[in-house]
C-alpha atoms as a PDB file:
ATOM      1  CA  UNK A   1      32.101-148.905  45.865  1.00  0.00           C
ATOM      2  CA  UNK A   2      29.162-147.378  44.455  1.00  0.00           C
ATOM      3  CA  UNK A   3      28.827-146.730  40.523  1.00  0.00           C
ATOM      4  CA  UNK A   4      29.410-142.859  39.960  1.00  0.00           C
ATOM      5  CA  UNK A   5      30.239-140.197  37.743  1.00  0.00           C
ATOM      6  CA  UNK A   6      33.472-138.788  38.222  1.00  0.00           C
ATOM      7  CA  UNK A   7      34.504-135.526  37.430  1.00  0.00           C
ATOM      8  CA  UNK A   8      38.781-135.837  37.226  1.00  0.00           C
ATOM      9  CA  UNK A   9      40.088-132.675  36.708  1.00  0.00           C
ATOM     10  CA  UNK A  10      44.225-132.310  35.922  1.00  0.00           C
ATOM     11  CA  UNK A  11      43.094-136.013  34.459  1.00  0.00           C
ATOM     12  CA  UNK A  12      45.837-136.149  31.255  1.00  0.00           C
ATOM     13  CA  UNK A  13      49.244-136.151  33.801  1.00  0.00           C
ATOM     14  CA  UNK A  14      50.779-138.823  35.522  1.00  0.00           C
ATOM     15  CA  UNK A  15      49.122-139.344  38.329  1.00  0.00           C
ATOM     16  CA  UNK A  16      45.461-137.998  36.841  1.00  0.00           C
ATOM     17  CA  UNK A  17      46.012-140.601  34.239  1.00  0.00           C
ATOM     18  CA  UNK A  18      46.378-144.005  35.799  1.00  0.00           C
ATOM     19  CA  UNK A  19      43.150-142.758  38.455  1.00  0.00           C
ATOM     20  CA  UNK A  20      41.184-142.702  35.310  1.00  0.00           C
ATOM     21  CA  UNK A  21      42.092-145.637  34.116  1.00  0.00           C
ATOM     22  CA  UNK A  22      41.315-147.577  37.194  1.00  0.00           C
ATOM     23  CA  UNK A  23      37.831-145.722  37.377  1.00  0.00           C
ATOM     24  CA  UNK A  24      36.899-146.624  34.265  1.00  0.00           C
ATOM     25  CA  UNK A  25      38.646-150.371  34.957  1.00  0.00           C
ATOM     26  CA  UNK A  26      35.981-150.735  38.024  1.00  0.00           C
ATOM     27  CA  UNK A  27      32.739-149.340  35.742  1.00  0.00           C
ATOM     28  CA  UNK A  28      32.520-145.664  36.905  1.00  0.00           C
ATOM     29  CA  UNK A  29      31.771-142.846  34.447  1.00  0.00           C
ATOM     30  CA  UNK A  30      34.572-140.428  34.186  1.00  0.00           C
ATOM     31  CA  UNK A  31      34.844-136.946  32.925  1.00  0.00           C
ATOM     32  CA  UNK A  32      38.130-135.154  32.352  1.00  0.00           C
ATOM     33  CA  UNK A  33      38.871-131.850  32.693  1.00  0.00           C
ATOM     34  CA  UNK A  34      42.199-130.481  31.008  1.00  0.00           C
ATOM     35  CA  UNK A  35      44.229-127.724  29.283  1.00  0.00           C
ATOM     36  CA  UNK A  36      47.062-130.359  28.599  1.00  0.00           C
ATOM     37  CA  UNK A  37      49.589-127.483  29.453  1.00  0.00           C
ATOM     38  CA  UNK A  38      51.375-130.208  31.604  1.00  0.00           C
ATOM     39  CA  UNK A  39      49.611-133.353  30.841  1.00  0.00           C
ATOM     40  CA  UNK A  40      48.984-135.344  27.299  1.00  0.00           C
ATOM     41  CA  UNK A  41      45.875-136.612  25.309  1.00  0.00           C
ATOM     42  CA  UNK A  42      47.804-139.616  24.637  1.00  0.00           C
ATOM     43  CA  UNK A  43      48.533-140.742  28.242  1.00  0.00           C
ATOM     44  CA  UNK A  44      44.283-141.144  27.788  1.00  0.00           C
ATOM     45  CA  UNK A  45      44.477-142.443  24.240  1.00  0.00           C
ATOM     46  CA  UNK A  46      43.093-145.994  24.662  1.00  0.00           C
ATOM     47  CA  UNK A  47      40.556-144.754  27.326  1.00  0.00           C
ATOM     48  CA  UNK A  48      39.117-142.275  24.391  1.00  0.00           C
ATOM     49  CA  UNK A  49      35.906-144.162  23.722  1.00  0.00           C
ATOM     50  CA  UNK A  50      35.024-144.317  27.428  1.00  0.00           C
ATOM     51  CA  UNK A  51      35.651-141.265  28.770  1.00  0.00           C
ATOM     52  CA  UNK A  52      34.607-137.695  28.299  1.00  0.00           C
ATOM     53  CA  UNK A  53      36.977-135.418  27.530  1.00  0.00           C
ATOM     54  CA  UNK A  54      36.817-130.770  28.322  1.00  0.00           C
ATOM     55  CA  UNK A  55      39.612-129.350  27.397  1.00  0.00           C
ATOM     56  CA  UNK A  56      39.404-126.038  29.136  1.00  0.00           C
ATOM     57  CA  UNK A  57      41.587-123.905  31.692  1.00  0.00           C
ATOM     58  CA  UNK A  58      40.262-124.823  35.786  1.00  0.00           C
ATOM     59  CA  UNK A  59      40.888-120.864  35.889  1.00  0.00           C
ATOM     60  CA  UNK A  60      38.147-120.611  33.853  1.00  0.00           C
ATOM     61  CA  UNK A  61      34.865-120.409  35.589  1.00  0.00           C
ATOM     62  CA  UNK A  62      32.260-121.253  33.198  1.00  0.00           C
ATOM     63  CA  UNK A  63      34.290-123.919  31.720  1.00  0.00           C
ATOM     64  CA  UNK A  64      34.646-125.914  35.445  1.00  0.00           C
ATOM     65  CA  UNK A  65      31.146-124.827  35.964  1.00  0.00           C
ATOM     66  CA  UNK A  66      29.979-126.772  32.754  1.00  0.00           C
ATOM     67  CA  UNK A  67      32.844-129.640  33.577  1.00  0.00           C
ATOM     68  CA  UNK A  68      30.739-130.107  37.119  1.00  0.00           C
ATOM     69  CA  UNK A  69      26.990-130.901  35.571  1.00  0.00           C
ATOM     70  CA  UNK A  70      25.599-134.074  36.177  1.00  0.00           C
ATOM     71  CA  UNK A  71      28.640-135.146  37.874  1.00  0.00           C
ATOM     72  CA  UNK A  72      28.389-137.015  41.826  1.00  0.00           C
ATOM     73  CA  UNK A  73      32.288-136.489  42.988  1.00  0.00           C
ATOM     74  CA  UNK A  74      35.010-134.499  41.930  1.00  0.00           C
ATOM     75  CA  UNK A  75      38.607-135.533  42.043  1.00  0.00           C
ATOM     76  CA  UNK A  76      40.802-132.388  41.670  1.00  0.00           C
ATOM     77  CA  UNK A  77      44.387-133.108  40.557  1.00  0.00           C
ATOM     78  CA  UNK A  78      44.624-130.180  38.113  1.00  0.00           C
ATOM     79  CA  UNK A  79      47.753-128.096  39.444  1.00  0.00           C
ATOM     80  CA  UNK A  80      51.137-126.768  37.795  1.00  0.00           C
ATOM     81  CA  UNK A  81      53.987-129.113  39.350  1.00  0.00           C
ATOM     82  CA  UNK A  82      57.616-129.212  38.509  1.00  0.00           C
ATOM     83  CA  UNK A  83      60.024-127.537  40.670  1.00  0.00           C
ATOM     84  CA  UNK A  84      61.335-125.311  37.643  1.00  0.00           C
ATOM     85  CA  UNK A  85      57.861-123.726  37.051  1.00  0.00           C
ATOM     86  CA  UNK A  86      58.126-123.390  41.320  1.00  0.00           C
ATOM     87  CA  UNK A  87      61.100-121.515  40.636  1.00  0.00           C
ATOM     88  CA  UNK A  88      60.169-119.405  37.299  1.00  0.00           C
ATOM     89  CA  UNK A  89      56.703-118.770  37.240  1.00  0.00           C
ATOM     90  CA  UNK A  90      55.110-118.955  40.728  1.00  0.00           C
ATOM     91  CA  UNK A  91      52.568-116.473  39.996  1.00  0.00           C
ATOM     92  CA  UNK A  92      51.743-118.822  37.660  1.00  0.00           C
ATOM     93  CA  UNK A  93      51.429-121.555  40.278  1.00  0.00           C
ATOM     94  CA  UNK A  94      49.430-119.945  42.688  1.00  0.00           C
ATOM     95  CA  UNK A  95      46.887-118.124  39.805  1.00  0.00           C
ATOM     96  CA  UNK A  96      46.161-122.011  38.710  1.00  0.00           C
ATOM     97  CA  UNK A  97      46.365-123.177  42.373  1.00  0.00           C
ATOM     98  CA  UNK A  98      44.245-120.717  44.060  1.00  0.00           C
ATOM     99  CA  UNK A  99      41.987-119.418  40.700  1.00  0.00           C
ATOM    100  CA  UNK A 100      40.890-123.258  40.717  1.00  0.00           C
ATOM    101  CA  UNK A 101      40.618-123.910  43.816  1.00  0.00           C
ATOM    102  CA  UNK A 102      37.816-121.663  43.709  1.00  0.00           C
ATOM    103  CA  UNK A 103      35.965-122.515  40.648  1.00  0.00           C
ATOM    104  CA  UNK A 104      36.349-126.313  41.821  1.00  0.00           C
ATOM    105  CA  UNK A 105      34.728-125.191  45.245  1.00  0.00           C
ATOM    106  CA  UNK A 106      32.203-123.005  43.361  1.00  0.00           C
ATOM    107  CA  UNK A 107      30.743-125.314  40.651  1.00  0.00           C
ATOM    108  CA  UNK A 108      30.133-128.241  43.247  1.00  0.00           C
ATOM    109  CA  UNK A 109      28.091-126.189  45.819  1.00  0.00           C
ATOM    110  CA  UNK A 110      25.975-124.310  42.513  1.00  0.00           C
ATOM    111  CA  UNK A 111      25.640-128.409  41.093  1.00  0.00           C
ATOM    112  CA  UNK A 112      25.187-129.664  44.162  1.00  0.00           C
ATOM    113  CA  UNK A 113      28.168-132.196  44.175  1.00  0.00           C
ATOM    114  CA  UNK A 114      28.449-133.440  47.747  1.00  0.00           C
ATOM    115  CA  UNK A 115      31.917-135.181  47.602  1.00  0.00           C
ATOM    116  CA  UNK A 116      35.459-134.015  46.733  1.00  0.00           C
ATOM    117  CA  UNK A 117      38.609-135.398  46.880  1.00  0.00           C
ATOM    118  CA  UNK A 118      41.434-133.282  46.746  1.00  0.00           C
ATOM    119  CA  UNK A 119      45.234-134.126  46.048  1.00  0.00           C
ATOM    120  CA  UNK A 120      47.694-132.207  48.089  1.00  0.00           C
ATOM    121  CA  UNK A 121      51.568-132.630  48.372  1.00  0.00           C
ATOM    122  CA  UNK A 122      54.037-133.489  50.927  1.00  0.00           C
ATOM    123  CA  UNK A 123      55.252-129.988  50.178  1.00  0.00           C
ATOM    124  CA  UNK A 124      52.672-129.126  52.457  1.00  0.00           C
ATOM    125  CA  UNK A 125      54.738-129.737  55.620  1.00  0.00           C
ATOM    126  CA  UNK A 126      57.973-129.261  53.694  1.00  0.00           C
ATOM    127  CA  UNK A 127      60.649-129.651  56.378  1.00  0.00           C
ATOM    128  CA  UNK A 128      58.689-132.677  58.213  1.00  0.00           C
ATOM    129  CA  UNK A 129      59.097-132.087  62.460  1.00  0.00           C
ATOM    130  CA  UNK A 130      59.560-135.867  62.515  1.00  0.00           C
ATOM    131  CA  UNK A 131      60.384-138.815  60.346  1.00  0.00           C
ATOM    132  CA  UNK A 132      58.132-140.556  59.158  1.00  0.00           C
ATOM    133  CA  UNK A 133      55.567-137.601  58.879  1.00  0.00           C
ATOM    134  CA  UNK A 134      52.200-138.299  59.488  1.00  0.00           C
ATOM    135  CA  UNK A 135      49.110-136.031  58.596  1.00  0.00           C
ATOM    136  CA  UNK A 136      49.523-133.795  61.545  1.00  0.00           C
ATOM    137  CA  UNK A 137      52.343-132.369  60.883  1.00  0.00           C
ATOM    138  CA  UNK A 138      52.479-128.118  60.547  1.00  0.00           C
ATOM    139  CA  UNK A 139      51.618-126.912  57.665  1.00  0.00           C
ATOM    140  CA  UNK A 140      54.193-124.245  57.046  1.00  0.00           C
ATOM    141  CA  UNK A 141      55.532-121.770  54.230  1.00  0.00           C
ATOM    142  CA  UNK A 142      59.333-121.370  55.888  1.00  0.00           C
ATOM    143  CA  UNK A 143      59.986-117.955  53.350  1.00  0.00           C
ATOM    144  CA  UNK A 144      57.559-116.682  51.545  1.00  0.00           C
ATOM    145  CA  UNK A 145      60.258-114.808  49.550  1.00  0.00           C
ATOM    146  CA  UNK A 146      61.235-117.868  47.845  1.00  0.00           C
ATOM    147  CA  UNK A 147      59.630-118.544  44.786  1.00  0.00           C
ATOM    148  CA  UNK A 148      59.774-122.359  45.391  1.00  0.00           C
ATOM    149  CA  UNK A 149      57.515-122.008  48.431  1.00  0.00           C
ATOM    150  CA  UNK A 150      54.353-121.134  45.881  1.00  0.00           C
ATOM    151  CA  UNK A 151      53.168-124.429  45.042  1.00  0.00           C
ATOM    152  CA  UNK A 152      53.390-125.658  48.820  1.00  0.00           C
ATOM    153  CA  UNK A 153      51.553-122.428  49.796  1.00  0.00           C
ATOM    154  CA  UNK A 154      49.005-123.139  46.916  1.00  0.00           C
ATOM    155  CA  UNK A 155      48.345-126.539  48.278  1.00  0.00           C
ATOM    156  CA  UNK A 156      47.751-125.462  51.613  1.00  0.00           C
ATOM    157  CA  UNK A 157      45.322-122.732  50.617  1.00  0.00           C
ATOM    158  CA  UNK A 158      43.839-125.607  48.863  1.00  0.00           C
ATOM    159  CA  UNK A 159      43.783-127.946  51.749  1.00  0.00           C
ATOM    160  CA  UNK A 160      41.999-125.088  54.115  1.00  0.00           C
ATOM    161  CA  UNK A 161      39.699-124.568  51.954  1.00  0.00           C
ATOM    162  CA  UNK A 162      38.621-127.878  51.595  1.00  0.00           C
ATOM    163  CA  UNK A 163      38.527-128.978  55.077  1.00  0.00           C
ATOM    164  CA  UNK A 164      36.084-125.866  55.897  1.00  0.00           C
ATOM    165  CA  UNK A 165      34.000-125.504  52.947  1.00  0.00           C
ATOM    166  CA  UNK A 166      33.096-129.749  53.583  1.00  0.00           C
ATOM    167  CA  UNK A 167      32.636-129.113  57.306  1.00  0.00           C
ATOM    168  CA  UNK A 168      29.292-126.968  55.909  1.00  0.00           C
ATOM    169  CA  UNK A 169      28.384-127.661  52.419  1.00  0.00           C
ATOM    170  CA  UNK A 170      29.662-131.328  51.566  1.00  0.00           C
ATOM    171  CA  UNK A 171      28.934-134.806  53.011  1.00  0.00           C
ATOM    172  CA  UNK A 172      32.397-136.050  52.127  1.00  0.00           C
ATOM    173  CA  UNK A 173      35.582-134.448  51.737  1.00  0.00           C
ATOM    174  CA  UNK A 174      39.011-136.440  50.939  1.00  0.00           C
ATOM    175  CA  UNK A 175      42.467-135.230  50.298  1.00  0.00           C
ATOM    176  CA  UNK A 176      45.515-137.195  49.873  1.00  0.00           C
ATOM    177  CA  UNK A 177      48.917-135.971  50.004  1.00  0.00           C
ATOM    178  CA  UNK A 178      51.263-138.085  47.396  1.00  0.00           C
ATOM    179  CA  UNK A 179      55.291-138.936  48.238  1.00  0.00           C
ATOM    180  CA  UNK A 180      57.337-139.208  45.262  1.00  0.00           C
ATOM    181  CA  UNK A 181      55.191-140.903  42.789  1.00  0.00           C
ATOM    182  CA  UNK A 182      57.262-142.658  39.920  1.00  0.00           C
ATOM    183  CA  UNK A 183      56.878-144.449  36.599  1.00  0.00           C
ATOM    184  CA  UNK A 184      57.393-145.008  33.294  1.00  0.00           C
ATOM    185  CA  UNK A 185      56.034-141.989  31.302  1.00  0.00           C
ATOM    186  CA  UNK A 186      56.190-139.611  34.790  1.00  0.00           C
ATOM    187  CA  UNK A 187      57.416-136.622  32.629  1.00  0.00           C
ATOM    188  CA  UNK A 188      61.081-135.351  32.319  1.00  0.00           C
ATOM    189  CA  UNK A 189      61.484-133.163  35.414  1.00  0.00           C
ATOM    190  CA  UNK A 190      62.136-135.645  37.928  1.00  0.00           C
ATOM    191  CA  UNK A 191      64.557-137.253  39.388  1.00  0.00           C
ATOM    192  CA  UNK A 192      64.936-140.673  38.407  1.00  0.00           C
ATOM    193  CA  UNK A 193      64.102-140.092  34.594  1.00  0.00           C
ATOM    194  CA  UNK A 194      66.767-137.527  34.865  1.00  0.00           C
ATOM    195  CA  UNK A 195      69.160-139.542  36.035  1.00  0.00           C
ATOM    196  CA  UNK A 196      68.626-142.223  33.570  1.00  0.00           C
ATOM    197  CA  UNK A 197      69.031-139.621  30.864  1.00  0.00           C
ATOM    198  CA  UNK A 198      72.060-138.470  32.320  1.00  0.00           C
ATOM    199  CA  UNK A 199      73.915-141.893  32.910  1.00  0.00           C
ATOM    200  CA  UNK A 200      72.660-142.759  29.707  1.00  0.00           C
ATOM    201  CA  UNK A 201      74.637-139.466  27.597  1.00  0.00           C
ATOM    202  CA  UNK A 202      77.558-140.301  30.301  1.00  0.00           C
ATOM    203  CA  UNK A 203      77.834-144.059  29.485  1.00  0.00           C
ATOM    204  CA  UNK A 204      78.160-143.219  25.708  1.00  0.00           C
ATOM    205  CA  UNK A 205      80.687-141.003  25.937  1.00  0.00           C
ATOM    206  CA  UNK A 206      83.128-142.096  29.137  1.00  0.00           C
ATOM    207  CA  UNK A 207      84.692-145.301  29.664  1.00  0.00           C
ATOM    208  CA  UNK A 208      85.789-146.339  33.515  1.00  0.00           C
ATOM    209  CA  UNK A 209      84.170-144.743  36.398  1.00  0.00           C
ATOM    210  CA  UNK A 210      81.678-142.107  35.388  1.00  0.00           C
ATOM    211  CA  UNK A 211      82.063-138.778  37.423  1.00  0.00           C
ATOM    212  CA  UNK A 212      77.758-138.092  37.947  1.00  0.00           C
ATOM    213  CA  UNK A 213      76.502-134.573  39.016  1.00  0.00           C
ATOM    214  CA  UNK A 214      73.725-134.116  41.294  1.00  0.00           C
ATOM    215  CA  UNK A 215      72.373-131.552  43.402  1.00  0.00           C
ATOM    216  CA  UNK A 216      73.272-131.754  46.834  1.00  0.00           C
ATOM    217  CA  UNK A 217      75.771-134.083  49.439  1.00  0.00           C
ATOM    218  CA  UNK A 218      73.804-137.676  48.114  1.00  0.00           C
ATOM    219  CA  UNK A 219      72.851-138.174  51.422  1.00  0.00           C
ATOM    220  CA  UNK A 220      69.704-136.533  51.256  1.00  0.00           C
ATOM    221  CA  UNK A 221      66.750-139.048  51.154  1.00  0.00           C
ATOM    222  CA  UNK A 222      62.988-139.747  50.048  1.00  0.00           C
ATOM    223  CA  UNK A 223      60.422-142.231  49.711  1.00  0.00           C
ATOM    224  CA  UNK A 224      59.442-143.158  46.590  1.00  0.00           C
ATOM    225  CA  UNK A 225      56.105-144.898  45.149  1.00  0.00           C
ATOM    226  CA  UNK A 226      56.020-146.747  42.296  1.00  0.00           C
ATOM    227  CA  UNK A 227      52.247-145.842  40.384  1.00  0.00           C
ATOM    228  CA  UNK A 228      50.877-148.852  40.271  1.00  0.00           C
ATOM    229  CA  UNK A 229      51.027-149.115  44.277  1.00  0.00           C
ATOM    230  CA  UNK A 230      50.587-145.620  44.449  1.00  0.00           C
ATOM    231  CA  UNK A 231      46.635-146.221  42.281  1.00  0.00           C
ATOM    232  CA  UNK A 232      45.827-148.886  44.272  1.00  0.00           C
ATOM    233  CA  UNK A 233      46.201-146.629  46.935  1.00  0.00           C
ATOM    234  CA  UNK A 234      44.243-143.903  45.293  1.00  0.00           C
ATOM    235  CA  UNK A 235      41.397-146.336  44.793  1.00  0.00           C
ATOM    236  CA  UNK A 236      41.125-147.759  48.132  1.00  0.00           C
ATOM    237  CA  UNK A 237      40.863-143.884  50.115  1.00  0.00           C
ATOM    238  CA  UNK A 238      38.111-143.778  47.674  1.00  0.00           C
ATOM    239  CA  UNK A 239      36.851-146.440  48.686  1.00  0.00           C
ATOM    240  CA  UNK A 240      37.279-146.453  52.861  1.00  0.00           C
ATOM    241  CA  UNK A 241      38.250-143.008  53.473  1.00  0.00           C
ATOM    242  CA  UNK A 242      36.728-140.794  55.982  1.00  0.00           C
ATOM    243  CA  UNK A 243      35.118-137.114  55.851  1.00  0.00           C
ATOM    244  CA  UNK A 244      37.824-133.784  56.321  1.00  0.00           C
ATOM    245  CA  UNK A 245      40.486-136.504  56.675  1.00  0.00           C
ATOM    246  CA  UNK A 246      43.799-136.286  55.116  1.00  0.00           C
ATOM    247  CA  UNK A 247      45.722-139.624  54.113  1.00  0.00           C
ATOM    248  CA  UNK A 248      49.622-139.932  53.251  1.00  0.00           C
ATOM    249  CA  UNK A 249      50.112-141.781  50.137  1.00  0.00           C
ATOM    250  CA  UNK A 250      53.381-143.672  49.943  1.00  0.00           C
ATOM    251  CA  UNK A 251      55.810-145.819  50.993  1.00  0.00           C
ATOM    252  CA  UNK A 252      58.085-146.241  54.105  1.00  0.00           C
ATOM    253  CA  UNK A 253      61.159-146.976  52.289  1.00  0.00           C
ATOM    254  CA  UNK A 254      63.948-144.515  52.462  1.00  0.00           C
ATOM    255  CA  UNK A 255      66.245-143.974  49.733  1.00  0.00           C
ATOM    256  CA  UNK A 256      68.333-141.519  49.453  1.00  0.00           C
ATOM    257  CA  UNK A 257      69.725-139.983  46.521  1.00  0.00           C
ATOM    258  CA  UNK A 258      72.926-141.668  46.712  1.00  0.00           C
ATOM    259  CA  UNK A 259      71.345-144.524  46.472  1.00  0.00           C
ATOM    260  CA  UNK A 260      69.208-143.459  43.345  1.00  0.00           C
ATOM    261  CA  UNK A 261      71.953-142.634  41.747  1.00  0.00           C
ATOM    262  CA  UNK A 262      73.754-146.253  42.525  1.00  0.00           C
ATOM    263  CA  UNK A 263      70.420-148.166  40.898  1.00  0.00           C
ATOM    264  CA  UNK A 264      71.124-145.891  38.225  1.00  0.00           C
ATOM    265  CA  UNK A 265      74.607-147.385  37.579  1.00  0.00           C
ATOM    266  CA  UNK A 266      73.390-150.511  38.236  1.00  0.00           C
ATOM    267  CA  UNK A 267      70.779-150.555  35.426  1.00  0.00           C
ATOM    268  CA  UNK A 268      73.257-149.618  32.890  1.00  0.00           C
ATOM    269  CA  UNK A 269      76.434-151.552  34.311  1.00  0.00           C
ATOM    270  CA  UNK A 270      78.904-148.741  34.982  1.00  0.00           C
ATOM    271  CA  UNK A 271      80.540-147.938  38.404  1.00  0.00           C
ATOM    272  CA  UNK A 272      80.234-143.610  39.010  1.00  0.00           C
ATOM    273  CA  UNK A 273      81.637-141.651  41.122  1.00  0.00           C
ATOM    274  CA  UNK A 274      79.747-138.432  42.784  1.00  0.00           C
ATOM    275  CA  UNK A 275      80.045-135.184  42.142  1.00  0.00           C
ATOM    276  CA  UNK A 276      77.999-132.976  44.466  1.00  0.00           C
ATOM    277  CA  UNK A 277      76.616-129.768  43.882  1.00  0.00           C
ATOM    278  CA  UNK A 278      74.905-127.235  45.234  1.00  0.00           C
ATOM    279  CA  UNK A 279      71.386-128.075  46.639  1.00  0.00           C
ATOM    280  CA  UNK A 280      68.293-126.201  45.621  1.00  0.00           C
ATOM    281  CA  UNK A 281      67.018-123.339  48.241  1.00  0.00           C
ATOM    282  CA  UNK A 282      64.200-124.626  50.401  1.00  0.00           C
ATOM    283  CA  UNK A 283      64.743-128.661  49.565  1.00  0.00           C
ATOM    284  CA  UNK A 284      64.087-130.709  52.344  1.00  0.00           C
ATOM    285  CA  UNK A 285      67.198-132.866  53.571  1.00  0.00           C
ATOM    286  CA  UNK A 286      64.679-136.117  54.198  1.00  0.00           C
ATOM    287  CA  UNK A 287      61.345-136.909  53.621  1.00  0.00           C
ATOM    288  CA  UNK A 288      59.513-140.202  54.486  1.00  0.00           C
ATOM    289  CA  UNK A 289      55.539-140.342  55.010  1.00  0.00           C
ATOM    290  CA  UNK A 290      53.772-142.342  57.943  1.00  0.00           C
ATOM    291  CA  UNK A 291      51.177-144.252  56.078  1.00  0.00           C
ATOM    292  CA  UNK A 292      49.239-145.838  59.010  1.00  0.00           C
ATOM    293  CA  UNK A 293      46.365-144.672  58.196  1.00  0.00           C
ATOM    294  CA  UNK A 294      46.324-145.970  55.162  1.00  0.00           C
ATOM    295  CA  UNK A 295      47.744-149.371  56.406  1.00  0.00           C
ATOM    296  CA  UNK A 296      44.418-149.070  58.000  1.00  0.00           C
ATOM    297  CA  UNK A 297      42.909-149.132  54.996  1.00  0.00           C
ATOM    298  CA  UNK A 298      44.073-151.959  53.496  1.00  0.00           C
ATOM    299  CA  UNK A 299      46.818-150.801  51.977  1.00  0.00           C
ATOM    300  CA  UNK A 300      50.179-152.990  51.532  1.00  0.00           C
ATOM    301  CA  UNK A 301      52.414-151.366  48.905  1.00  0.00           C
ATOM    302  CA  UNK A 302      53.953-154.369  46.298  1.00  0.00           C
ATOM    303  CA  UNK A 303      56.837-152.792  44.469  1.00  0.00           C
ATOM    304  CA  UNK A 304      60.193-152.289  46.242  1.00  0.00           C
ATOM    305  CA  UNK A 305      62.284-149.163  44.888  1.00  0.00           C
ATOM    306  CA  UNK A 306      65.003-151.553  43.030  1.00  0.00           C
ATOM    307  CA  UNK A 307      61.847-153.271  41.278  1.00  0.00           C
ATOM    308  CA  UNK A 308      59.744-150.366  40.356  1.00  0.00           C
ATOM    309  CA  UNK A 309      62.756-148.595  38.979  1.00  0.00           C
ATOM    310  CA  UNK A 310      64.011-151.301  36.847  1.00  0.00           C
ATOM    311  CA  UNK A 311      60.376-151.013  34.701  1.00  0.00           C
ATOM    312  CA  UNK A 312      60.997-147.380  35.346  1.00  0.00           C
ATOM    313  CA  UNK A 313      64.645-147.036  34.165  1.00  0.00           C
ATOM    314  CA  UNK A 314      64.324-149.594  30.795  1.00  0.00           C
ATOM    315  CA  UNK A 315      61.112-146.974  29.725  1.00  0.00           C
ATOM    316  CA  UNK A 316      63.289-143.972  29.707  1.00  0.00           C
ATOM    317  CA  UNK A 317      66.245-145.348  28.396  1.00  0.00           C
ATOM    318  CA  UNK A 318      63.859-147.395  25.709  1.00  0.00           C
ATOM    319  CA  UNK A 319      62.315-143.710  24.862  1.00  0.00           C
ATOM    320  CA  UNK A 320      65.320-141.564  25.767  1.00  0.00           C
ATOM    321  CA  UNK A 321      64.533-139.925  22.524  1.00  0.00           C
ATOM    322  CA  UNK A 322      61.544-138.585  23.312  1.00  0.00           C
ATOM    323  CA  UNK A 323      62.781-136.225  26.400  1.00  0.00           C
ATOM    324  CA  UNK A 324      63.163-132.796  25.773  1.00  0.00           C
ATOM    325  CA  UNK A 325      66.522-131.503  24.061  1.00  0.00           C
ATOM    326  CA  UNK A 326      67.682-129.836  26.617  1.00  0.00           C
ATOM    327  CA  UNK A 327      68.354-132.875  28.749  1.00  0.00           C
ATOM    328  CA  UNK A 328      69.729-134.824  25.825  1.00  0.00           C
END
């Protein structure tokens, strides 16, 4: 691949994160554009002194406009995810969503960037037609009453967008649609960290068989990606993919949260027992991408679930103390 200059915006979270890294790893320049509302500066600490760094809202049109300069592609990540902020604040998540959609679209046509890759969401598709779900699937807001539904419908505003705006005015256009991404320093509002947390506070206070709350039956399922798979990934869409196409990123195991829950007990020795609760309005019971064309790529994910998770699980319980009080 080419040398360029890479404009990441949303490049402080998770996911932004280890696609800057591996830019910078493989001699690009890179430019980051954050407001570290959701991300951190230290996720990007040893990168400091080869990167650029904006902070700056992607709502704000001058400051994307001045992010953009000089730049050849941009790789917009910056988005509000977590399902509570779905849930609380989805004006919120479609005034970021949309708002920068926009100035992301605007700044590359007035600098005359002619490639953008966009990141998308399996939340696109929500209840897949078919398992696994490949890029065809409808895209499809199932009640747009319910406040989760805003960061799907923000994503596929986003996708639209992009699809017609690089029919006309870019030469390449990429978007990528990731499937449970997970990792050591992922955040707190997810899943498997919260799990950990919670067999963790159980372990220390119950002896036996741990009764363990989660949402739902258990038997609903998902496909997780570990990060390190899931950049490698990343990197090689950059590198192959095609114009106005739209690649799943993940894997084609199926877990479901039963099972999550059982590596859970596993890490930390105990036997549980389920307790299942309600499940939150507008989840999806399974979820499981195609990733042929990917496969096509090159692609060949490395990490099972039961290995990724162990590196996972021992980070969170190693820096349990870090997490929020609330889930302490």
């Amino acid at each position: 691949m080419s040398k360029k200059k890479y404009l990441v915006t949303g490049g402080s979270g998770f996911i932004g994160a280890a696609l800057v890294e591996r830019l910078v790893r493989d001699g690009h320049q890179v430019r980051v554009l954050d407001d570290l509302s959701r991300g951190h500066a230290k996720s990007l600490q040893s990168l400091a002194r080869q990167i650029e760094f904006v902070k700056g809202d992607i709502r704000d049109t001058g400051i994307v406009d001045k992010a953009c300069r000089g730049m050849n592609s941009v790789c917009h990540l910056a988005f509000v995810n977590g399902t509570e902020f779905f849930y609380s604040k989805p004006e919120y998540v479609l005034d970021v969503g949309v708002k920068g959609m926009v100035n992301v679209l605007d700044a590359c046509l007035k600098n005359k960037i002619s490639e953008l890759v966009l990141a998308s969401s399996s939340e696109v598709y929500q209840t897949p037609p078919q398992i696994p779900t490949n890029e065809h699937a409808p895209l499809i807001v199932p009640d747009p009453w319910n406040p989760r539904y805003s960061y799907g419908a923000g994503k596929i505003i986003s996708e639209v967008m992009a699809i017609h705006y690089g029919r006309k005015f870019f030469k390449r256009v990429l978007i990528f649609r990731p499937h449970n991404v997970y990792g050591p320093q992922m955040g707190w509002e997810h899943v498997v960290p919260q799990f950990v947390l919670r067999m963790k506070r159980l372990a220390a206070k119950k002896k036996g068989v741990i009764p363990f709350p989660i949402q739902g039956s258990g038997r609903e399922t998902r496909s997780f990606i570990f990060i390190e798979d899931f950049a490698d990934g990343l990197i090689q869409m950059l590198e192959k993919g095609k114009h106005l196409e739209i690649y799943h990123i993940g894997t084609q195991e199926e877990i479901s949260i039963q099972g999550v829950a059982n590596q859970v007990a596993k890490y930390f020795d105990r036997k549980i027992r389920l307790k299942p609760g309600a499940r939150t309005e507008g989840s999806t019971q399974r979820r499981c991408p195609d990733i042929q064309k990917m496969v096509a790529l090159g692609f060949r994910p490395k990490y099972s679930f039961s290995d990724g998770f162990q590196l996972t699980a021992q980070w969170y319980d190693k820096n349990s103390g870090l997490a929020p009080k609330r889930l302490l």
